[in-house]
N, C-alpha and C. Protein backbone atom coordinates (compact mmCIF):
# COMPACT_ATOMS: atom_id res chain seq x y z
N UNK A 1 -14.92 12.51 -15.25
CA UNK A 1 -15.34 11.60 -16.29
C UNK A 1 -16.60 10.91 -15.83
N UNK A 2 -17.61 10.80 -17.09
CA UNK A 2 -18.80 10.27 -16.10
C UNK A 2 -19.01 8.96 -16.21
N UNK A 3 -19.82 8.14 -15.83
CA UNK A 3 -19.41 6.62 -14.99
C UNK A 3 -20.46 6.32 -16.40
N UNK A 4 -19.94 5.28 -17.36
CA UNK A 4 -20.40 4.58 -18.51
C UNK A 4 -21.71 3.51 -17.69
N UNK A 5 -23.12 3.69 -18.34
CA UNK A 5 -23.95 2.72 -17.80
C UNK A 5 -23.83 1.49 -18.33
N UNK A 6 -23.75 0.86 -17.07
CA UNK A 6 -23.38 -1.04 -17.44
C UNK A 6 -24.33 -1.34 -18.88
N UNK A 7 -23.44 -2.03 -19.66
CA UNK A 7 -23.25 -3.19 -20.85
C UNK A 7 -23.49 -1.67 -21.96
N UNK A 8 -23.37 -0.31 -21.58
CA UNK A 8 -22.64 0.74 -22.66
C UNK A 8 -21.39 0.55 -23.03
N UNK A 9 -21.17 0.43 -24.11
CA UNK A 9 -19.71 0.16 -24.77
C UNK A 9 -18.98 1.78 -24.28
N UNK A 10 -17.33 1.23 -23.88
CA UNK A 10 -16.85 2.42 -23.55
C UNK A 10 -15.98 3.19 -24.77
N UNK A 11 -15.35 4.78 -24.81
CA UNK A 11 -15.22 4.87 -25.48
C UNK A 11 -13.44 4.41 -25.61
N UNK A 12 -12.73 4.81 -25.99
CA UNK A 12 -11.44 4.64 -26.70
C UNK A 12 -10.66 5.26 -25.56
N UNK A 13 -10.51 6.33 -25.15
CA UNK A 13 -10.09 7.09 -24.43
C UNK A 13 -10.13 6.11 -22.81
N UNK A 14 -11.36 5.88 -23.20
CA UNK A 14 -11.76 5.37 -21.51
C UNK A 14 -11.01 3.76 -21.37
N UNK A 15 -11.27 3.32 -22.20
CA UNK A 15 -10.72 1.66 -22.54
C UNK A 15 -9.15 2.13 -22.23
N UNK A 16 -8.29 3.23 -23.04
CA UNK A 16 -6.84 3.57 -22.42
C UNK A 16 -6.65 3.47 -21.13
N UNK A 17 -7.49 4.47 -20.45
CA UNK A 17 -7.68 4.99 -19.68
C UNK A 17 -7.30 3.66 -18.18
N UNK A 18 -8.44 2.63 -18.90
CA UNK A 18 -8.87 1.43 -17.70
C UNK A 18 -7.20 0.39 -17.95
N UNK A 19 -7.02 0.57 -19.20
CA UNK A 19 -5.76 -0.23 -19.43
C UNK A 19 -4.65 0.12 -18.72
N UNK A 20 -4.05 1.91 -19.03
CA UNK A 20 -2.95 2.34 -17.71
C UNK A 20 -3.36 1.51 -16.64
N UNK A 21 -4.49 1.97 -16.13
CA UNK A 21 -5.08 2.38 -14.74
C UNK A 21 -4.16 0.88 -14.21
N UNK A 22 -4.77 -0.57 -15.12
CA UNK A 22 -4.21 -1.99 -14.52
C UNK A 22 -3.06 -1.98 -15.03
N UNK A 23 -1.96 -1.27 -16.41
CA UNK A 23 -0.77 -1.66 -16.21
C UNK A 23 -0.21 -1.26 -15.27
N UNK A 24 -0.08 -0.40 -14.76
CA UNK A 24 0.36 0.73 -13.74
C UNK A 24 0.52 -0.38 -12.58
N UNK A 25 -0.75 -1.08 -11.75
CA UNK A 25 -0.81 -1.56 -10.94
C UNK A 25 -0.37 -3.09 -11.00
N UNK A 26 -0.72 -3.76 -12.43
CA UNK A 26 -0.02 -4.97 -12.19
C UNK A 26 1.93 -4.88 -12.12
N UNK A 27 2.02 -3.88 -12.59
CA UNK A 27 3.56 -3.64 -12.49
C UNK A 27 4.37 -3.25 -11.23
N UNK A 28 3.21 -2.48 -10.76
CA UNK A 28 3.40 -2.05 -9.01
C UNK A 28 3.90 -4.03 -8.15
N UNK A 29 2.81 -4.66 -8.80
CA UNK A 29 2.75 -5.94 -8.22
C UNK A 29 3.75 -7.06 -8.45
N UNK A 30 4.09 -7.05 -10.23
CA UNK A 30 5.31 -7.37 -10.29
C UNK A 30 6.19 -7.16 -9.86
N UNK A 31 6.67 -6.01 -9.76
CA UNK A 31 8.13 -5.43 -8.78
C UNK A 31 8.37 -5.95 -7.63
N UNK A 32 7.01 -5.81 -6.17
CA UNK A 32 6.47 -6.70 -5.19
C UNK A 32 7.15 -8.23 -5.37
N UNK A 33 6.64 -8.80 -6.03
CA UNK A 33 7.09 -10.01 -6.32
C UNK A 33 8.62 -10.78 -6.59
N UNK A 34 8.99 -9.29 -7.70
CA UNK A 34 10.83 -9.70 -7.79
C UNK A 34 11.37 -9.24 -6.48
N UNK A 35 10.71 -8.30 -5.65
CA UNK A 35 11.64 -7.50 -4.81
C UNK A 35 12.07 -8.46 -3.58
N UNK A 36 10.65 -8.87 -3.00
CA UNK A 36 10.31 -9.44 -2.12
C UNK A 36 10.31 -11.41 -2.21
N UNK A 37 10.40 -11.62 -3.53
CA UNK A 37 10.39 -12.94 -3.52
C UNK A 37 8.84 -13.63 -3.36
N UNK A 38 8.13 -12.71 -4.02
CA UNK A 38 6.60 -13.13 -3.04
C UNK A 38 5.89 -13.44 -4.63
N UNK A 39 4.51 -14.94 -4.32
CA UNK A 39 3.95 -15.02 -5.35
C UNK A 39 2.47 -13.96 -5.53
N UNK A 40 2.25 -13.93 -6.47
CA UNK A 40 1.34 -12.68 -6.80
C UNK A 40 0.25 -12.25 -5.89
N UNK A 41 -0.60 -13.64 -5.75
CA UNK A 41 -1.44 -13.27 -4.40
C UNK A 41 -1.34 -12.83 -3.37
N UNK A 42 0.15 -13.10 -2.81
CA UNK A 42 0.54 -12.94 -1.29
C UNK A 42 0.53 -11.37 -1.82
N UNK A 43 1.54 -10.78 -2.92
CA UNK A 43 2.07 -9.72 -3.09
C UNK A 43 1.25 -8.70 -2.78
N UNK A 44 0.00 -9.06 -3.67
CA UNK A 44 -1.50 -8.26 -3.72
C UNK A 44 -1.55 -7.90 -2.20
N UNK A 45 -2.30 -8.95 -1.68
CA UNK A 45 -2.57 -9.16 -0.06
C UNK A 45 -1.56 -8.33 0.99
N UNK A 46 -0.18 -8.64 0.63
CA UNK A 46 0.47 -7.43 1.53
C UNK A 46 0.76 -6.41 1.21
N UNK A 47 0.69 -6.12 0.01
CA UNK A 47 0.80 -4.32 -0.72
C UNK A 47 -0.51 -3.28 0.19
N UNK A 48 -1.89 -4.11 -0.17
CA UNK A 48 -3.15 -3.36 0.71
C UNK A 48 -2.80 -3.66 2.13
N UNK A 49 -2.23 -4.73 2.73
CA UNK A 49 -2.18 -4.54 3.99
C UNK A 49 -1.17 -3.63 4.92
N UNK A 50 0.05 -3.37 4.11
CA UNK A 50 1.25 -2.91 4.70
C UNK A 50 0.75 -1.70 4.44
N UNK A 51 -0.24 -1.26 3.21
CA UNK A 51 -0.12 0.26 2.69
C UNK A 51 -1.20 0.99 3.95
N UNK A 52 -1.87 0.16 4.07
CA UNK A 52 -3.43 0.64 4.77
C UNK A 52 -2.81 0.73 5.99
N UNK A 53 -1.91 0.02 6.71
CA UNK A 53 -0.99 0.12 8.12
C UNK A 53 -0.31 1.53 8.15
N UNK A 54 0.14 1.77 6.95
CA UNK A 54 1.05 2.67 7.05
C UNK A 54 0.56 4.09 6.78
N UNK A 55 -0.61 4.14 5.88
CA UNK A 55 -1.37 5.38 5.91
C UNK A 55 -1.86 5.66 7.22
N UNK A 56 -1.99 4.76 8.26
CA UNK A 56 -2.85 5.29 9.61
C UNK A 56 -1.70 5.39 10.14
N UNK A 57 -0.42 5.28 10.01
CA UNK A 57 0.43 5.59 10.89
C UNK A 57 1.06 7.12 10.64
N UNK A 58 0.69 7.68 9.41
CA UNK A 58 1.37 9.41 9.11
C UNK A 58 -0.06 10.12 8.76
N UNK A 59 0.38 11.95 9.07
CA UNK A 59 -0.39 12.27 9.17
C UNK A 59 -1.12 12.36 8.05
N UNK A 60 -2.69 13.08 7.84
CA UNK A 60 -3.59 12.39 6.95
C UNK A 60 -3.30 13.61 5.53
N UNK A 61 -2.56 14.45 5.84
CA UNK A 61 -2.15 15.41 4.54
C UNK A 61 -1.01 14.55 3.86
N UNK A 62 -0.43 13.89 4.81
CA UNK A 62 0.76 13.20 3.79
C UNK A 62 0.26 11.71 3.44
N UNK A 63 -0.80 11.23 3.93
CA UNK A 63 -1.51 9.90 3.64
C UNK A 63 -1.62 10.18 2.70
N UNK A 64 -2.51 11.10 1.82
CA UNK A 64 -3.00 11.51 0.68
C UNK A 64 -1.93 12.07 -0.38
N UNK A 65 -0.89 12.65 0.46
CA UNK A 65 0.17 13.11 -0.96
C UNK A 65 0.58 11.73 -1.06
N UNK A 66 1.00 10.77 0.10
CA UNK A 66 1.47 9.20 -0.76
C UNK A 66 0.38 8.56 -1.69
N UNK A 67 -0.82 8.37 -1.07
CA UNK A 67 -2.29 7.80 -1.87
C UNK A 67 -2.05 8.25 -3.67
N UNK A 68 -1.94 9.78 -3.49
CA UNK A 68 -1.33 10.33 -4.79
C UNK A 68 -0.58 9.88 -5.87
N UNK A 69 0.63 9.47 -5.29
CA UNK A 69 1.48 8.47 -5.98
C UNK A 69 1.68 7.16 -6.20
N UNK A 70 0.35 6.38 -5.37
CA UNK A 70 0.28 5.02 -5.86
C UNK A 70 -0.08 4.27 -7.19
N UNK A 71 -0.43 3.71 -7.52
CA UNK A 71 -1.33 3.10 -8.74
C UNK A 71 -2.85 2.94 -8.36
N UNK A 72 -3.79 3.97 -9.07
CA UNK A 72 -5.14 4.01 -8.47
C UNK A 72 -5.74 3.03 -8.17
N UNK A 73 -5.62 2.05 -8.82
CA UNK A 73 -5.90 0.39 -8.58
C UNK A 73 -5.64 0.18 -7.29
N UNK A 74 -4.57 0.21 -6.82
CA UNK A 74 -4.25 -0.25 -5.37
C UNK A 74 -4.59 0.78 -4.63
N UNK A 75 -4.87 1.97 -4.68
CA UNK A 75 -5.52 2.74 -3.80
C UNK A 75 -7.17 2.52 -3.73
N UNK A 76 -7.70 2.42 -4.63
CA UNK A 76 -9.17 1.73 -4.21
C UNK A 76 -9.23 0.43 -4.10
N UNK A 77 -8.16 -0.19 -3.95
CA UNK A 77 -8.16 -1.43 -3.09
C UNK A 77 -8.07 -1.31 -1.67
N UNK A 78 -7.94 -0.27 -1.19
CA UNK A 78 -7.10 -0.08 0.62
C UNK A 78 -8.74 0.06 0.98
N UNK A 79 -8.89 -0.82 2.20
CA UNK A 79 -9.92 0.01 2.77
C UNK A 79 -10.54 0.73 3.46
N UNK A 80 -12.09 0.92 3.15
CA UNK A 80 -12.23 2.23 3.49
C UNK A 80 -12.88 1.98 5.33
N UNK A 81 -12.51 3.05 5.82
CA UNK A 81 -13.36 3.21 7.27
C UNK A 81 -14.73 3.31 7.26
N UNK A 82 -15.14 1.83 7.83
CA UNK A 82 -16.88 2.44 8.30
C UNK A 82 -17.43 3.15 9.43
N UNK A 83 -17.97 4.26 9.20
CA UNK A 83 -17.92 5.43 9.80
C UNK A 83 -19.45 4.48 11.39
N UNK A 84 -19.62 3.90 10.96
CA UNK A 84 -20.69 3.07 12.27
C UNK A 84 -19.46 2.31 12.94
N UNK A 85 -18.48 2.14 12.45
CA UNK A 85 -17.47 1.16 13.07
C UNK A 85 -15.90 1.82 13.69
N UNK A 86 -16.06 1.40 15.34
CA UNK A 86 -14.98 2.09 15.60
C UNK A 86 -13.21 1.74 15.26
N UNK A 87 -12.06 2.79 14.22
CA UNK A 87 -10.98 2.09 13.95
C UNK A 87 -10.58 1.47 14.57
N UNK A 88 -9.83 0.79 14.09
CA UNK A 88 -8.55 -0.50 14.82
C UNK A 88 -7.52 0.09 15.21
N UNK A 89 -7.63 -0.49 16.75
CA UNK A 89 -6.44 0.38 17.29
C UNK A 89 -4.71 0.35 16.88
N UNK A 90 -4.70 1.23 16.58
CA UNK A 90 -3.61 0.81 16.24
C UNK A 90 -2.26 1.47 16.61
N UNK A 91 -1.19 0.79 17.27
CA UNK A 91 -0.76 1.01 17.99
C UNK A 91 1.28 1.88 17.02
N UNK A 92 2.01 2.46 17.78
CA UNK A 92 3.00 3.02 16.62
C UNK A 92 4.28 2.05 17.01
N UNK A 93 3.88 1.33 17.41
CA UNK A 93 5.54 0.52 17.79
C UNK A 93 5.66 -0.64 15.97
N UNK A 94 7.06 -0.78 16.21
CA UNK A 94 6.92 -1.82 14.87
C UNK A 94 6.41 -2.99 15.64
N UNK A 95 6.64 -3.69 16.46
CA UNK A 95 5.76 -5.09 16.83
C UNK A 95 4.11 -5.25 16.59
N UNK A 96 3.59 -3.82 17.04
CA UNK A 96 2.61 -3.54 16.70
C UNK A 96 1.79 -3.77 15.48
N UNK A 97 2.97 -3.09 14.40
CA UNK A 97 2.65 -2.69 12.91
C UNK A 97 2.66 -4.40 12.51
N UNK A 98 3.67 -5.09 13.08
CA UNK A 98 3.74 -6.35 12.19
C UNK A 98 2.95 -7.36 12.81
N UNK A 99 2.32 -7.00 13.86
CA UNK A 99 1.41 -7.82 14.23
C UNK A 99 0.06 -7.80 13.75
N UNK A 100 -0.29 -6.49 13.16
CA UNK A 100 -1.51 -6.39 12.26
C UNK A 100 -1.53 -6.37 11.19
N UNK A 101 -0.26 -6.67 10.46
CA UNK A 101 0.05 -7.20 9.08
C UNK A 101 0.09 -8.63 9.05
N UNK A 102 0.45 -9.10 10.52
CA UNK A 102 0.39 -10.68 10.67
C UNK A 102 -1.27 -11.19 10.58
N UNK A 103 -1.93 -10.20 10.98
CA UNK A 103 -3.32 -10.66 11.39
C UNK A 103 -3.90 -10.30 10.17
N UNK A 104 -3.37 -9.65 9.53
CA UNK A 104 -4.55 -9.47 7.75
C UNK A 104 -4.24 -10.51 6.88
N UNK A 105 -2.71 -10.70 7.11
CA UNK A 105 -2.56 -11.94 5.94
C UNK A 105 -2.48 -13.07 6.84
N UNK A 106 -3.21 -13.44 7.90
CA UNK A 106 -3.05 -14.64 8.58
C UNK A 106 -1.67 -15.45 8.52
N UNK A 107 -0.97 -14.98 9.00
CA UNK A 107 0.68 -15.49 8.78
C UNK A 107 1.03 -14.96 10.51
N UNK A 108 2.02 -16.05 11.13
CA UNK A 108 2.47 -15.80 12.39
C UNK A 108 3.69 -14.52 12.03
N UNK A 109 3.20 -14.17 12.77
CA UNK A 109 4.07 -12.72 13.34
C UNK A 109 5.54 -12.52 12.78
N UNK A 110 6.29 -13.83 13.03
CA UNK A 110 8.00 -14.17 12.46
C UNK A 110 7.87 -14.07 11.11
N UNK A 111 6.72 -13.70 10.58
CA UNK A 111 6.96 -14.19 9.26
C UNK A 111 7.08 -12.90 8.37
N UNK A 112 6.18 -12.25 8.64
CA UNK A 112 6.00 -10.89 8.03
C UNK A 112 7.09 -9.77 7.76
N UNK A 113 7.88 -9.98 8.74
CA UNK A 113 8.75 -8.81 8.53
C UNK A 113 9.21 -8.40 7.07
N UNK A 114 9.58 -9.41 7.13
CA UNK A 114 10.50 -9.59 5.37
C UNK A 114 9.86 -9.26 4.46
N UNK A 115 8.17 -9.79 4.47
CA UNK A 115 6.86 -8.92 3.21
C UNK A 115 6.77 -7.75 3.89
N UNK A 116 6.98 -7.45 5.04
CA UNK A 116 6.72 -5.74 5.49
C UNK A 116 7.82 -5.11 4.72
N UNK A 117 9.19 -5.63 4.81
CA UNK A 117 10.25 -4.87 4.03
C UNK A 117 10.17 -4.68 2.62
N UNK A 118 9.83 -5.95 1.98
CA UNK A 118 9.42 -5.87 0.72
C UNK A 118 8.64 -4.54 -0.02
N UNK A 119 7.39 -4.56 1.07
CA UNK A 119 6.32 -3.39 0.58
C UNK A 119 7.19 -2.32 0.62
N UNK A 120 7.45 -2.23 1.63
CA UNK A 120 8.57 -1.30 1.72
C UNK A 120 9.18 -0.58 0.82
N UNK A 121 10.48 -1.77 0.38
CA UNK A 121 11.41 -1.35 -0.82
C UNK A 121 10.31 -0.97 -1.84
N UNK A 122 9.42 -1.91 -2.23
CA UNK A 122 8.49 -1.62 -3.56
C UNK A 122 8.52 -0.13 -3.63
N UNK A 123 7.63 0.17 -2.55
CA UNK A 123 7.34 1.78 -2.31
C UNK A 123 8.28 2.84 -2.18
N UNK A 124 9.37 2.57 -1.72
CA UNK A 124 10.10 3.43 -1.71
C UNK A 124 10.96 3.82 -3.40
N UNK A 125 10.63 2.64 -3.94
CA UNK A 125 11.54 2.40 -5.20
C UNK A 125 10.34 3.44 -6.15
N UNK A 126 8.95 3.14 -6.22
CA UNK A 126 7.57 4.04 -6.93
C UNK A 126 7.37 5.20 -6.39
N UNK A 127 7.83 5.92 -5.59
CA UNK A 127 7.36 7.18 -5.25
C UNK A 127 8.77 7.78 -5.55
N UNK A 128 8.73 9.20 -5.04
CA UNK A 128 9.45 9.96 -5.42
C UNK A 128 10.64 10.17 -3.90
N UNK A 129 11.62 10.76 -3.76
CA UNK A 129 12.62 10.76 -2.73
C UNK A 129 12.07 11.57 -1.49
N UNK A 130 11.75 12.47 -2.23
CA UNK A 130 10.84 13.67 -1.23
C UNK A 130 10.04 13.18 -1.07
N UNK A 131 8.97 12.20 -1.29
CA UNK A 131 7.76 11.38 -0.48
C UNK A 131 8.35 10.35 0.47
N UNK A 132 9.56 9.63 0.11
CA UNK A 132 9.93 8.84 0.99
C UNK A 132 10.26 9.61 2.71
N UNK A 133 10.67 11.18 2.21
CA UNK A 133 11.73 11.20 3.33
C UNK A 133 10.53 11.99 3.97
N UNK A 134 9.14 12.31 3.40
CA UNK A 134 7.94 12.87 4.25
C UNK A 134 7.45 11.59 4.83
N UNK A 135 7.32 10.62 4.72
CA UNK A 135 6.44 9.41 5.15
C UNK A 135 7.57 8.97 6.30
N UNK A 136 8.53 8.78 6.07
CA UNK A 136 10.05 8.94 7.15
C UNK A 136 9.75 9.43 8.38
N UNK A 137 9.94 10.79 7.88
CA UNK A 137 9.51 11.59 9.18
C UNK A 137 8.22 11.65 9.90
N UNK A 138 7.36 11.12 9.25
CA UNK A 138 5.81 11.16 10.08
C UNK A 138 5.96 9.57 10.95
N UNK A 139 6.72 8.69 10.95
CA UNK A 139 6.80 7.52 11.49
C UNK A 139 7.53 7.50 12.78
N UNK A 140 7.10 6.49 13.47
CA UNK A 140 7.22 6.76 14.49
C UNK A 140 9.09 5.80 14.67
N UNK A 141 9.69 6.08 15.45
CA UNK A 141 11.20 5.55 15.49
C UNK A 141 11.35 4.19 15.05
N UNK A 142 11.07 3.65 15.84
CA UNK A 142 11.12 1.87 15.67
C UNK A 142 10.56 1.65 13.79
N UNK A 143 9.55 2.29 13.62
CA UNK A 143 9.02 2.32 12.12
C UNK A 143 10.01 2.85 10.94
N UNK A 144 10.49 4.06 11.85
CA UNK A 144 11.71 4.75 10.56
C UNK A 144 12.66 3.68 10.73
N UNK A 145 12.75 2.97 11.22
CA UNK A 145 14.05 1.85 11.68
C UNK A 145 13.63 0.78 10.42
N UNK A 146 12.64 0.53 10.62
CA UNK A 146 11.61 -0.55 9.65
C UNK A 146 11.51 -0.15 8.41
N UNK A 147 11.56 1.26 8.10
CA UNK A 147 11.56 1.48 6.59
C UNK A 147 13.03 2.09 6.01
N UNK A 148 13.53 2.60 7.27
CA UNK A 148 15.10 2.37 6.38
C UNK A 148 15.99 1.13 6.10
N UNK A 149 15.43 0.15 6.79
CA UNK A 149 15.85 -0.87 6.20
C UNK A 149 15.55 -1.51 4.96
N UNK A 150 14.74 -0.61 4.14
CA UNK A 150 14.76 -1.17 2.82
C UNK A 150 15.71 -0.69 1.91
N UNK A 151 16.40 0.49 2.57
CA UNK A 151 17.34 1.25 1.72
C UNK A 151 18.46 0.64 1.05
């Protein structure tokens, strides 16, 4: 589809199009919110942070079959690697994982778990069974520990 030049009126199709695109994702966010108990901002804030943790933690064919099944909205929200900038290390233990979920949403460490589980359940509840149990297996133990506890 080709990219409408700014202050071109879009057409009908495309206006649908942009409407899914945000129901899709504010609903992703709602759910977040009932699941987890979390208000909308936080929800936002740890959906990209837990998701972007967790794509670098499986391998990058199944990053993309999950990326697949998100709400495109929140996938061009995750961000992207600057290729001048070396990644963040990142380490596969869960202390690890929740310590750099602690450090994106500036929240002490004790706190996160529970929005880590949240994202969690969210995700596991929007994708499909067979994506859950591929993202499962690409995790590292302590992590499959961390995401079966949303079950």
């Amino acid at each position: 589809m080709a990219d409408t030049p700014p202050g071109a009126p879009q057409s009908r199709s495309a206006k649908r199009h942009e409407s899914h695109l945000g129901s899709t994702y504010a609903a992703f966010i709602k759910h977040l919110c009932e699941v987890g108990k979390l208000e909308a901002g936080l929800a936002e804030c740890a959906a990209v942070s837990v998701i972007h943790a967790l794509l670098h933690r499986i391998q990058p064919g199944e990053a993309r079959d999950l990326q697949a099944q998100l709400p495109r909205k929140l996938v061009d929200m995750l961000p992207k690697q600057d290729p001048q900038q070396p990644p963040r290390a990142l380490g596969k233990s869960r202390d690890d994982f929740l310590k750099g979920v602690a450090e994106d949403l500036r929240k002490d460490v004790s706190e996160v778990e529970t929005i880590v589980r949240a994202v969690f359940q969210g995700l596991r509840e929007h994708i499909s069974e067979g994506e859950a149990q591929d993202v499962e297996s690409n995790l590292s133990r302590e992590l499959q520990d961390l995401w079966r506890r949303t079950q």
